[in-house]
Each structure stands twice: as C-alpha cells, then as structure tokens.
C-alpha atoms as a PDB file:
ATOM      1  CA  UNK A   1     -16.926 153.613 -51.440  1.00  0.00           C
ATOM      2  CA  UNK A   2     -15.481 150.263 -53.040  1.00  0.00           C
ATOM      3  CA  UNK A   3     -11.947 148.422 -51.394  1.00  0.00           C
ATOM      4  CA  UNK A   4      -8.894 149.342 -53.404  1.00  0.00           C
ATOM      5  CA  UNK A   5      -8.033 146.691 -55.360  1.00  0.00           C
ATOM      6  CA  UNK A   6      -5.238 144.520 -54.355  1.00  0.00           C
ATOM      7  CA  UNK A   7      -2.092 144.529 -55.731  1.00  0.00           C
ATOM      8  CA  UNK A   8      -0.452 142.014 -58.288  1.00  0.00           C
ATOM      9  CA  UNK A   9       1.747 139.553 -56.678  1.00  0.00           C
ATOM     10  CA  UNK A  10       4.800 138.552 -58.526  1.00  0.00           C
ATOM     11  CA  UNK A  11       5.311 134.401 -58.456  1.00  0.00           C
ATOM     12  CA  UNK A  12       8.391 132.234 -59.248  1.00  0.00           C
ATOM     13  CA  UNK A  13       6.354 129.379 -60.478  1.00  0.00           C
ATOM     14  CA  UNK A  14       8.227 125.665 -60.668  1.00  0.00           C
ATOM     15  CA  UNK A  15       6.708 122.974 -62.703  1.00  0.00           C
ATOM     16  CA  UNK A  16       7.645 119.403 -61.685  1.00  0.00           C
ATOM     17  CA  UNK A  17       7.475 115.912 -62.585  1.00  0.00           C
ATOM     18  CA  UNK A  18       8.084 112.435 -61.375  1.00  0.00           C
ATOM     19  CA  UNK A  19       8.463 109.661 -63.379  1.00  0.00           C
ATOM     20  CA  UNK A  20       8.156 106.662 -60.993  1.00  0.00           C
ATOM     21  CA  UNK A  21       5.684 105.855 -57.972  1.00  0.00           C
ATOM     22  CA  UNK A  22       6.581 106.935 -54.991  1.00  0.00           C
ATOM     23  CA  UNK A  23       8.716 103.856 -53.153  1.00  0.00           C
ATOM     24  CA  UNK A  24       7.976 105.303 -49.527  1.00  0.00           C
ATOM     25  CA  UNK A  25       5.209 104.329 -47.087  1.00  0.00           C
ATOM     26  CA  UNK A  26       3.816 106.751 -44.439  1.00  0.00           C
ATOM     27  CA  UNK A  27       1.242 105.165 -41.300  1.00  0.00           C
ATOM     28  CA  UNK A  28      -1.765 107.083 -41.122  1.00  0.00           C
ATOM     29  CA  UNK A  29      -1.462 110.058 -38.097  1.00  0.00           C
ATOM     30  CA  UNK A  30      -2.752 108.150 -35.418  1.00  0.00           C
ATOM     31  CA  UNK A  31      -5.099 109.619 -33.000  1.00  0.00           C
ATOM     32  CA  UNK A  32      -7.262 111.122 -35.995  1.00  0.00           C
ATOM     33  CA  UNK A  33     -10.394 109.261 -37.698  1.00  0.00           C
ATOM     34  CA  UNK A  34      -9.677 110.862 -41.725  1.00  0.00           C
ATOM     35  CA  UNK A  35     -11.601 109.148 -44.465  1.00  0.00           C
ATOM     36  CA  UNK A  36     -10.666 109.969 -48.269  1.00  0.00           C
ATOM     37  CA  UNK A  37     -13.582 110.341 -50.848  1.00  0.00           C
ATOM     38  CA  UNK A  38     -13.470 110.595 -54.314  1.00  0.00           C
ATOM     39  CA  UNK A  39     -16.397 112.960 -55.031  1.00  0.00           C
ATOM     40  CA  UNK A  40     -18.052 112.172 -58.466  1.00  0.00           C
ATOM     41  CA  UNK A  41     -20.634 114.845 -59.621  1.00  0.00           C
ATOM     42  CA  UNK A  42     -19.115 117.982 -57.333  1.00  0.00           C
ATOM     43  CA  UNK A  43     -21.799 120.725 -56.612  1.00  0.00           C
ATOM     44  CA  UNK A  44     -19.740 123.717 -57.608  1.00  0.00           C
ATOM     45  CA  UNK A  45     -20.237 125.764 -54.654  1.00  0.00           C
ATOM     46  CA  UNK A  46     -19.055 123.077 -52.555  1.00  0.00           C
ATOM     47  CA  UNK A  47     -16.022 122.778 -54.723  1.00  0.00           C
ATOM     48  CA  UNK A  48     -15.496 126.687 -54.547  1.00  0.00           C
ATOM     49  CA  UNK A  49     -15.465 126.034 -50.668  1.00  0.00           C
ATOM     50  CA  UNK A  50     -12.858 123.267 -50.600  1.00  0.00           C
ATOM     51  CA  UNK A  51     -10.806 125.604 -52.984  1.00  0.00           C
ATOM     52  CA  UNK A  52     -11.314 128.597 -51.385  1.00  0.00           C
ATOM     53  CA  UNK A  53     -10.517 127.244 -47.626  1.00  0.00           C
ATOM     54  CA  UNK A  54      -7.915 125.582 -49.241  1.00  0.00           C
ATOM     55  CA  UNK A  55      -6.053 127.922 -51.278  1.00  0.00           C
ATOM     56  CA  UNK A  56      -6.616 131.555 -49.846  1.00  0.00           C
ATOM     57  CA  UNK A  57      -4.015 131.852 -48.126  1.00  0.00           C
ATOM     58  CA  UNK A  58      -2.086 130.783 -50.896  1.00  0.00           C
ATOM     59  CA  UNK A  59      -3.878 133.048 -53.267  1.00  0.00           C
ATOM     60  CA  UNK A  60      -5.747 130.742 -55.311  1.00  0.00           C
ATOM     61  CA  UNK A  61      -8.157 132.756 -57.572  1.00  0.00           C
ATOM     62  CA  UNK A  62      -8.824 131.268 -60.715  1.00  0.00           C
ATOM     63  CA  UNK A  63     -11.255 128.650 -59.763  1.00  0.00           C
ATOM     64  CA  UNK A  64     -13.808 131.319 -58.101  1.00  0.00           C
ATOM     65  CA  UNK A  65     -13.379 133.483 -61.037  1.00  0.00           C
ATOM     66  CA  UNK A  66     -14.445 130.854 -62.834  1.00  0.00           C
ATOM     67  CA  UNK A  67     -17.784 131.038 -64.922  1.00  0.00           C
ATOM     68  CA  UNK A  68     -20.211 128.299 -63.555  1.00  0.00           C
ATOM     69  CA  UNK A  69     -20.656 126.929 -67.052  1.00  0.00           C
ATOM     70  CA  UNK A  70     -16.566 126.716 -67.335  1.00  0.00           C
ATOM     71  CA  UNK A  71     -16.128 125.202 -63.865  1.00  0.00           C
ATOM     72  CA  UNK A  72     -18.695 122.841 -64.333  1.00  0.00           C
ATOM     73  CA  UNK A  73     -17.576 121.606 -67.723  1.00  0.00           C
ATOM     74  CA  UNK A  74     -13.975 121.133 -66.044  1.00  0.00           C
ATOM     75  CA  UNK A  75     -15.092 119.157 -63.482  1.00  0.00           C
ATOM     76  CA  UNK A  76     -17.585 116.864 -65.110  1.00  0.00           C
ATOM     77  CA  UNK A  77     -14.366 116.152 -67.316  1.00  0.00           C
ATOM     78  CA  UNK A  78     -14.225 112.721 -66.852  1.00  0.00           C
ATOM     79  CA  UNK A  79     -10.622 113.341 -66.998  1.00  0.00           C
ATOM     80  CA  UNK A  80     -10.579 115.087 -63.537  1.00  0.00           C
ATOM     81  CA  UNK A  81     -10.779 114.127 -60.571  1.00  0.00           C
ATOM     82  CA  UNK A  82     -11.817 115.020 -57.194  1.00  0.00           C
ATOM     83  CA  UNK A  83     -10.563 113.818 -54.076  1.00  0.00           C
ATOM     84  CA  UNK A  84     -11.798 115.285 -50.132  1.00  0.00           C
ATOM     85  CA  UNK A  85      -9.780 114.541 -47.455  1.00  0.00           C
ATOM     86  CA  UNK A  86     -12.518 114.425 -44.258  1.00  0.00           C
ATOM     87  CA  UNK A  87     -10.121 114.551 -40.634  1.00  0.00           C
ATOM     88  CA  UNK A  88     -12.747 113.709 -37.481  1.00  0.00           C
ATOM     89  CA  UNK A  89     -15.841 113.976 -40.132  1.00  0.00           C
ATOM     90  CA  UNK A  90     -15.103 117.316 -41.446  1.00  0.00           C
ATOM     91  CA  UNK A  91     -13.534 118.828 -44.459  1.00  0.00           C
ATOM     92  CA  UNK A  92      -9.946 118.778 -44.339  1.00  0.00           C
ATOM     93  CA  UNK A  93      -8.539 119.043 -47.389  1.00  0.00           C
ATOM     94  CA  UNK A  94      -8.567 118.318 -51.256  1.00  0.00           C
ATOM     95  CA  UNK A  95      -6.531 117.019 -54.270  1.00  0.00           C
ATOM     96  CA  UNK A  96      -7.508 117.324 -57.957  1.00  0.00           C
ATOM     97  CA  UNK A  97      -5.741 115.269 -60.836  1.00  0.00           C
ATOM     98  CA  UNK A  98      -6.724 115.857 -64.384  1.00  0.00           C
ATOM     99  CA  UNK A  99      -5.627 113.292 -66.792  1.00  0.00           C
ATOM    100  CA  UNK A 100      -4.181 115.214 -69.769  1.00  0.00           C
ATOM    101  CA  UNK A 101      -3.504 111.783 -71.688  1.00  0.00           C
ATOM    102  CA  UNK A 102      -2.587 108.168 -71.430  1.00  0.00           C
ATOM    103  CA  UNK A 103       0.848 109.580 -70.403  1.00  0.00           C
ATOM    104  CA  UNK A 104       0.788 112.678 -68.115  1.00  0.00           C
ATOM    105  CA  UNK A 105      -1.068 112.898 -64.829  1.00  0.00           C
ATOM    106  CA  UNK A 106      -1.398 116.489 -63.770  1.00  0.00           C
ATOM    107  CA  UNK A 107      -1.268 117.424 -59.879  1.00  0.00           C
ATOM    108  CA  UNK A 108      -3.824 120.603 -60.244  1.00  0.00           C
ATOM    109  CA  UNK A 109      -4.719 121.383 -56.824  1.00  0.00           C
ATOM    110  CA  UNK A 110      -3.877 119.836 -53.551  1.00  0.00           C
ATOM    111  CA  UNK A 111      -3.739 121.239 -50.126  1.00  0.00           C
ATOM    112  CA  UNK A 112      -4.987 121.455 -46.585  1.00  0.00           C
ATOM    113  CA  UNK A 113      -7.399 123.485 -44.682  1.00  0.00           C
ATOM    114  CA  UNK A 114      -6.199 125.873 -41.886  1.00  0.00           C
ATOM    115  CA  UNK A 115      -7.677 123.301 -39.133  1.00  0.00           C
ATOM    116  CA  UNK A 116      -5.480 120.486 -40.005  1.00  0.00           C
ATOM    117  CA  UNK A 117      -2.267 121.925 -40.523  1.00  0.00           C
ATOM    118  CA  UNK A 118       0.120 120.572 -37.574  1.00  0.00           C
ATOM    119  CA  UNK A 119      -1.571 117.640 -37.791  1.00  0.00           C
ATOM    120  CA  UNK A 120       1.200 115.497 -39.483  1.00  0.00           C
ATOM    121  CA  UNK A 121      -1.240 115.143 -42.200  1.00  0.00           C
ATOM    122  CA  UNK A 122       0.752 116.840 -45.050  1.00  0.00           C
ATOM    123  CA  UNK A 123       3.272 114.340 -46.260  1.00  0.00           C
ATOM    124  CA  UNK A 124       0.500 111.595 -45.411  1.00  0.00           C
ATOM    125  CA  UNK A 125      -2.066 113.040 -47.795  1.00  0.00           C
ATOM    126  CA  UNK A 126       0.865 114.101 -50.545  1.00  0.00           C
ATOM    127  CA  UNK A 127       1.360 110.095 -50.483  1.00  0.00           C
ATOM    128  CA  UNK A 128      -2.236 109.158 -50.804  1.00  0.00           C
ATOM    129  CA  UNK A 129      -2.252 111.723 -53.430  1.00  0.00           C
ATOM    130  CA  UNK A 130       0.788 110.267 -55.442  1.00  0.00           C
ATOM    131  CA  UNK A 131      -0.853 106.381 -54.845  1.00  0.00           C
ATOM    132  CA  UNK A 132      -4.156 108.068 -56.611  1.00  0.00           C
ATOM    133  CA  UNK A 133      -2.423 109.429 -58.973  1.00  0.00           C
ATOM    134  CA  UNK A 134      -0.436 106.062 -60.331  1.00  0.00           C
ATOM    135  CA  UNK A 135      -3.247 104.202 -60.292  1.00  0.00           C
ATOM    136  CA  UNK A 136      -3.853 105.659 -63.489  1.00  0.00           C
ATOM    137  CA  UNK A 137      -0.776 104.300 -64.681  1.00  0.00           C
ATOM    138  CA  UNK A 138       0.692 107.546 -66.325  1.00  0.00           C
ATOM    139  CA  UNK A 139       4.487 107.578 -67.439  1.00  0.00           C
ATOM    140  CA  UNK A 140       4.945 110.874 -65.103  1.00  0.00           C
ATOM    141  CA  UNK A 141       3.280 112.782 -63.069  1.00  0.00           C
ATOM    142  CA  UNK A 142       3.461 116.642 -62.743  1.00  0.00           C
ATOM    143  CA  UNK A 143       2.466 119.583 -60.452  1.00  0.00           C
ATOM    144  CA  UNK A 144       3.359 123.263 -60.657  1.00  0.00           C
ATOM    145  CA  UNK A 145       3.792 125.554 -57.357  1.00  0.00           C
ATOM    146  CA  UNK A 146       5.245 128.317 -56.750  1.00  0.00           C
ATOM    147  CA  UNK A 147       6.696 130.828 -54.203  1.00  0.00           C
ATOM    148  CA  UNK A 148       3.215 132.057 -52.867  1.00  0.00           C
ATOM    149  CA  UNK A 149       2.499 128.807 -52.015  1.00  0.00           C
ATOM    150  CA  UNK A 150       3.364 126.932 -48.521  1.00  0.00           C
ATOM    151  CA  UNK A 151       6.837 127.556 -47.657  1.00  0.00           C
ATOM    152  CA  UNK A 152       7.412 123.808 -47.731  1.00  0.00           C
ATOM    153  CA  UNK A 153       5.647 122.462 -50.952  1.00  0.00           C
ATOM    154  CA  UNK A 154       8.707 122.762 -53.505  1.00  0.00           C
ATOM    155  CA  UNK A 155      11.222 121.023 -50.515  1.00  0.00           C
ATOM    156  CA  UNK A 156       7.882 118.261 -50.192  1.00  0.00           C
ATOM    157  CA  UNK A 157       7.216 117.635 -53.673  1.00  0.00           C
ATOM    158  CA  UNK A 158      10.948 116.781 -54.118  1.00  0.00           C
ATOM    159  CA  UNK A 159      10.967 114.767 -50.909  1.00  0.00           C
ATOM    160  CA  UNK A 160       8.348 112.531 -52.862  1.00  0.00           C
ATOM    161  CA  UNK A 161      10.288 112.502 -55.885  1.00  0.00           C
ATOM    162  CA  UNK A 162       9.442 115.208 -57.993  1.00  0.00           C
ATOM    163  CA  UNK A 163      12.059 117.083 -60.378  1.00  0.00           C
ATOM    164  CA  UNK A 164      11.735 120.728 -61.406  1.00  0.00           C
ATOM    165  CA  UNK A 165      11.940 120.958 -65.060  1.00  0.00           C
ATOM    166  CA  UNK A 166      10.735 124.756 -66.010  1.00  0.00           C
ATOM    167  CA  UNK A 167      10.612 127.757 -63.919  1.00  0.00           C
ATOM    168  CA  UNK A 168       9.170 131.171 -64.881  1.00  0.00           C
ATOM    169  CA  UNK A 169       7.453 134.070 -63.473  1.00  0.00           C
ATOM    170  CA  UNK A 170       3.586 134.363 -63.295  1.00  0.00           C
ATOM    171  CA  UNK A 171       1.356 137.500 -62.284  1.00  0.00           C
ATOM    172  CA  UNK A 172      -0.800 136.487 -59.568  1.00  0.00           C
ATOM    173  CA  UNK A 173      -4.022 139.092 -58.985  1.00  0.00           C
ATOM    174  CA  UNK A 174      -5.425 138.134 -55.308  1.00  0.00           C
ATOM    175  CA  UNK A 175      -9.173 138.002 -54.348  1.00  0.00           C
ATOM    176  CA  UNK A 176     -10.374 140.926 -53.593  1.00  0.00           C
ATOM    177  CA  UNK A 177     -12.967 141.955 -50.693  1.00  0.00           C
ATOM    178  CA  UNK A 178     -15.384 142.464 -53.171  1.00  0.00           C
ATOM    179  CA  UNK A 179     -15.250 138.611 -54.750  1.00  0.00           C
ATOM    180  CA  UNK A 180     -15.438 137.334 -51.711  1.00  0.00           C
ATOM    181  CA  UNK A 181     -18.769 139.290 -50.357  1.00  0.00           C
ATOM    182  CA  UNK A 182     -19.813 137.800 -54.526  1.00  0.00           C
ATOM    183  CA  UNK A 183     -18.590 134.135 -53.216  1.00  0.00           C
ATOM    184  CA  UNK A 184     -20.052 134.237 -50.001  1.00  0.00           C
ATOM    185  CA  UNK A 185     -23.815 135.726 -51.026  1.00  0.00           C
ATOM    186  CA  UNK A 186     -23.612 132.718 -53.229  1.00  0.00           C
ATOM    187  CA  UNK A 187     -23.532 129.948 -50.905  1.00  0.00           C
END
C-alpha cells in the first residue's frame, strides 16, 4: 500500500530586491573553522544533497524533481553559481546566484543545514552571500521567499537591505515519502 500523498501547502511568496551593497560588516563566529567554496562542475547528486538538507524543512521540491538532463543544464549555466558553506570540515550550508543579465543578480537558493543553525552563522553567511553576489556588479539584486520558509528570512533579508516589491500566492506540493525512498536509492 503506497503513502497518501501530501497535501498542497498554500505560500505567501515575497519577491525582493536591493539595489546597493550591503554597507554592514559581520566578524566571522568565532570558535568555528567554516571555509566557503565555490563549487564549479557540481555532481548532481551532491547538489540534490545540499538542497535537500537544506531546504526540507522548508519544503523545497523542485530541484529533486528535477530531470537530470534539466538540472544539469542549469547548473553548468555558466550563469549560476554554486557556493558550499563547510563549518568544522563538513557541509553546512549553500547559496546559489544565477545571473539573469548584466543587471539583475538573482538570490535562488540559500540556506543552512539543521547542524548549524544556532550557530550565529545566519546573518554571517547572508553577508558573504550579498559580497558574492556584488562582485558581479549587478544594478540589484533579488531573492524571493516566502511564508514556508524560516520564520526569520523576510525580517533578515530586509535587515540586509532588501525591499519587497511583489507578493502573491504560490501552491507548494511537498516531497512525498515516496520521492524521497527515489532520492535516497539514488545516492
């Protein structure tokens, strides 16, 4: 007998931008070796795991749905970019930033792993994020959450000066038992 599948969730969704670097400066957490690595040429089931330790709790989906060939494609963009945060020499956290043009800088994905929450890491890696993200010297930057997400990210994003500009409501179909049995027999 197959799980029942899960039901929709309902999301307020908030798109953001920012228009200027961040002017702040954060010291590392201290007490905590972290090294940040931009990963060039991803293996996809190791970018499934970042995503999926990541964002399960915050019912990220589409990204494991994803075909192999579609994944792949999106992440060889050389307009995307991957970015591991590693906290005592494991896997702490990722951000993704996909260059739509000279001009916009898209936030896709960012977020820590269970482990290194209460760390102080959060507003720390949201920085080292936004720095990344500049660097590309974009006239704004944007990011979309929404209400699923951590309690905190809409309040954060603002902290670091981001401005909602659209809001709307999204359908959000969580993972179900089955895709994950799929995910994991994949590793």
């Amino acid at each position: 007998m197959r799980p029942p599948k899960l039901a929709s969730l309902t999301a307020h969704v908030t798109e953001l931008e920012m228009t200027a670097p961040p002017k702040q400066s954060l010291p590392m957490p201290v007490n905590i070796q972290t090294a940040i690595l931009r990963v060039s040429d991803i293996p996809l089931n190791y970018y499934r795991f970042l995503y999926l330790r990541v964002g399960k709790r915050w019912h990220w989906a589409d990204r494991i749905r994803m075909s192999d060939e579609k994944l792949a494609a999106l992440l060889a963009d050389k307009r995307t970019s991957v970015t591991v945060l590693y906290v005592n020499g494991a896997p702490a956290g990722f951000f993704e930033l996909h260059q739509a043009d000279d001009d916009i800088v898209e936030l896709t994905h960012f977020g820590l792993m269970e482990h290194a929450l209460g760390l102080g890491l959060g507003k720390w890696f949201l920085l080292q994020t936004l720095f990344a993200a500049w660097t590309l010297n974009p006239s704004k930057v944007t990011v979309t959450t929404n209400n699923l997400d951590h309690p905190r990210a809409l309040q954060l994003y603002q902290q670091f000066g981001f401005s909602p500009v659209a809001t709307r409501e999204a359908t959000v179909e969580p993972l179900t038992e089955d895709e994950l049995l799929a995910f994991a027999k994949n590793l």
